[in-house]
C-alpha atoms as a PDB file:
ATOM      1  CA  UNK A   1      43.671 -20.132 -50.741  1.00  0.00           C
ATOM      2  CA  UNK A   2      41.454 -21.651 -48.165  1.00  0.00           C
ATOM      3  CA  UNK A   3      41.935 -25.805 -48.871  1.00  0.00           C
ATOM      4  CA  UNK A   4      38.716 -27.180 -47.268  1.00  0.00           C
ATOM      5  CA  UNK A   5      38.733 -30.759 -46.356  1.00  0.00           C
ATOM      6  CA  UNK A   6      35.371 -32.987 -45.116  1.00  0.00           C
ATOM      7  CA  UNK A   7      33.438 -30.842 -46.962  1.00  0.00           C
ATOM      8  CA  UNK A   8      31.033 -33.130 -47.615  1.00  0.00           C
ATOM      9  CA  UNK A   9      30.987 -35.415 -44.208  1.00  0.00           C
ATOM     10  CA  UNK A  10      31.057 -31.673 -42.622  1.00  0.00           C
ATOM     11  CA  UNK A  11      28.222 -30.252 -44.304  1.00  0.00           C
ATOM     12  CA  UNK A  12      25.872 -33.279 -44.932  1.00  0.00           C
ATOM     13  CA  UNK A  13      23.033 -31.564 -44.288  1.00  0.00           C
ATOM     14  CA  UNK A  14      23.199 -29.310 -47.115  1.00  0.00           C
ATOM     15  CA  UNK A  15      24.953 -32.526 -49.168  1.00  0.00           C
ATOM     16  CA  UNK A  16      21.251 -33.959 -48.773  1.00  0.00           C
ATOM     17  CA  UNK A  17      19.300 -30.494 -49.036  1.00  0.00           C
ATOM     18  CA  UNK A  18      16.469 -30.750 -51.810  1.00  0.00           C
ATOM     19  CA  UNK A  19      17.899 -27.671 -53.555  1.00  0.00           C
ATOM     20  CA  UNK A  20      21.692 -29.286 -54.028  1.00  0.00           C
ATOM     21  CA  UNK A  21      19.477 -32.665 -54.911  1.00  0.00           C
ATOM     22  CA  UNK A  22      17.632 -30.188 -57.272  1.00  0.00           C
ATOM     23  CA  UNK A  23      20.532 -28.425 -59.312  1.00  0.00           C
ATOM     24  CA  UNK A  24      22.665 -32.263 -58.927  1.00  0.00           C
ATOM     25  CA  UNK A  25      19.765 -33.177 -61.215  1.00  0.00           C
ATOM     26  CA  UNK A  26      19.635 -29.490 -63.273  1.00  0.00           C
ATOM     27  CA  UNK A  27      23.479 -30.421 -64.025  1.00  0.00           C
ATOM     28  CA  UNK A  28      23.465 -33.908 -64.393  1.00  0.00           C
ATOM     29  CA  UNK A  29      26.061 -34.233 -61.450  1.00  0.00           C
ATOM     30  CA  UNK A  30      26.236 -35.521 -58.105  1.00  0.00           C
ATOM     31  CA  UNK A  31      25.578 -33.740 -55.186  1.00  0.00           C
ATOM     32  CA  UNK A  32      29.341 -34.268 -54.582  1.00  0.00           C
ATOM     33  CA  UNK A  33      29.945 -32.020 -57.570  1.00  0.00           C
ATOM     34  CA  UNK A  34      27.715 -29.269 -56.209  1.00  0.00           C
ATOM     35  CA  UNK A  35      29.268 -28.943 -53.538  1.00  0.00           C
ATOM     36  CA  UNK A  36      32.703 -28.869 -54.396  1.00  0.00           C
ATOM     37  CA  UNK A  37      31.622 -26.694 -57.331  1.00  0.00           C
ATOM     38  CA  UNK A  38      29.972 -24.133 -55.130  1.00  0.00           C
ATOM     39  CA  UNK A  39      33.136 -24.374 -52.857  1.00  0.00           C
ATOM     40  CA  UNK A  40      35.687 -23.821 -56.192  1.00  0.00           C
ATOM     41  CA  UNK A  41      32.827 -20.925 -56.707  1.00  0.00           C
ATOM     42  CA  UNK A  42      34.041 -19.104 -53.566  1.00  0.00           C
ATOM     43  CA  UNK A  43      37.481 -20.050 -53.429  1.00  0.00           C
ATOM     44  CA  UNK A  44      38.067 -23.057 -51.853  1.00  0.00           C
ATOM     45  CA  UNK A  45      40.529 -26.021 -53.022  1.00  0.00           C
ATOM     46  CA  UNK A  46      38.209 -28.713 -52.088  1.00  0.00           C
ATOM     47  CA  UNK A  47      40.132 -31.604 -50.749  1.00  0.00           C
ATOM     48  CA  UNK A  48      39.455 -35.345 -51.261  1.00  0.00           C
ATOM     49  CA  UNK A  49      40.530 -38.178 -49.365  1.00  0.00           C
ATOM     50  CA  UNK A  50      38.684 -40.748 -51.502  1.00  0.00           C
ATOM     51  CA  UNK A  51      40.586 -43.570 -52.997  1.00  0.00           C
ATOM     52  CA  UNK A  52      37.935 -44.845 -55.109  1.00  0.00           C
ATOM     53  CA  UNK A  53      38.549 -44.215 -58.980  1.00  0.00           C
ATOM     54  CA  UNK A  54      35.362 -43.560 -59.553  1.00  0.00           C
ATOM     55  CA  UNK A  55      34.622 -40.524 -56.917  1.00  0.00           C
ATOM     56  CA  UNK A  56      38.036 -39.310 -57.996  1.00  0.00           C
ATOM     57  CA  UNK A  57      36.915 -39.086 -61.253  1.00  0.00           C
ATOM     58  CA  UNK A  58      33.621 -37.264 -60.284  1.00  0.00           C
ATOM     59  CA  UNK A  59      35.400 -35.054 -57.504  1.00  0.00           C
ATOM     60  CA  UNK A  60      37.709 -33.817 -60.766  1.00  0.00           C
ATOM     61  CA  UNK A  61      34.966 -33.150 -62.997  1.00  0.00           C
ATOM     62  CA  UNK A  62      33.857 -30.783 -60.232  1.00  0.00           C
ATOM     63  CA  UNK A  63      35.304 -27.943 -62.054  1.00  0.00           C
ATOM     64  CA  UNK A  64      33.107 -28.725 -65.020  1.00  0.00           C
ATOM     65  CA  UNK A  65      30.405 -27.515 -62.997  1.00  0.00           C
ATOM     66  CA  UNK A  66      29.660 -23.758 -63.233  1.00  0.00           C
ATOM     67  CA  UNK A  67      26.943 -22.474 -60.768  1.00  0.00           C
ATOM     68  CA  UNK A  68      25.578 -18.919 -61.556  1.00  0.00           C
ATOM     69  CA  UNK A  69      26.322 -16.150 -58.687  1.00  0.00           C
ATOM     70  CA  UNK A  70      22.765 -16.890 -57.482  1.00  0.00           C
ATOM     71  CA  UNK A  71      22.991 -20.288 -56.900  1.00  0.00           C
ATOM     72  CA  UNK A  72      25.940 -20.082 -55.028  1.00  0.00           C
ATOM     73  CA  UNK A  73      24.493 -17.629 -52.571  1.00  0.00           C
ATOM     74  CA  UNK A  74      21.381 -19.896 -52.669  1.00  0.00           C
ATOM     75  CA  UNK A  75      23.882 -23.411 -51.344  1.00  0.00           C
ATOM     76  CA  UNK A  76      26.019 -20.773 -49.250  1.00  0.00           C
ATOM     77  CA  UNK A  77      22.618 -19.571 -47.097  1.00  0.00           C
ATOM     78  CA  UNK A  78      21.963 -23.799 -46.466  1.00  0.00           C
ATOM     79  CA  UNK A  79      24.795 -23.917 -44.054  1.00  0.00           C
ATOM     80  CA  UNK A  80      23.095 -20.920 -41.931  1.00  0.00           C
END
């Protein structure tokens, strides 16, 4: 399994892309959560080097985050 780490810092563009804004909103998430979501989606292990409690918590609930197959294609065409 691929473990991606900086996936966030790496891909802040699509982090801050109105469409991962958009479905952070649809899911009432963060746009953390997409991402790692969509990353879990196409199997990734989504690394975190966070040590605040709070982003830990949010990084976990991740997983709680299901994106349908289109949606996922949608995020994975952002990074080009």
């Amino acid at each position: 399994m691929y473990q991606g780490f900086s996936l966030l810092i790496a891909n802040i563009d699509a982090l801050n892309h109105e469409y991962v804004i958009n479905r952070a909103r649809q899911y009432h998430a963060t746009q953390a959560q997409i991402i790692f979501s969509f990353a879990l989606a196409v199997g990734m292990l989504p690394l975190t080097g966070t040590s605040n409690l709070e982003h830990m918590a949010q990084d976990l609930g991740s997983a709680a985050v299901v994106l349908p197959s289109e949606e996922v294609q949608t995020i994975e065409s952002l990074a080009g």
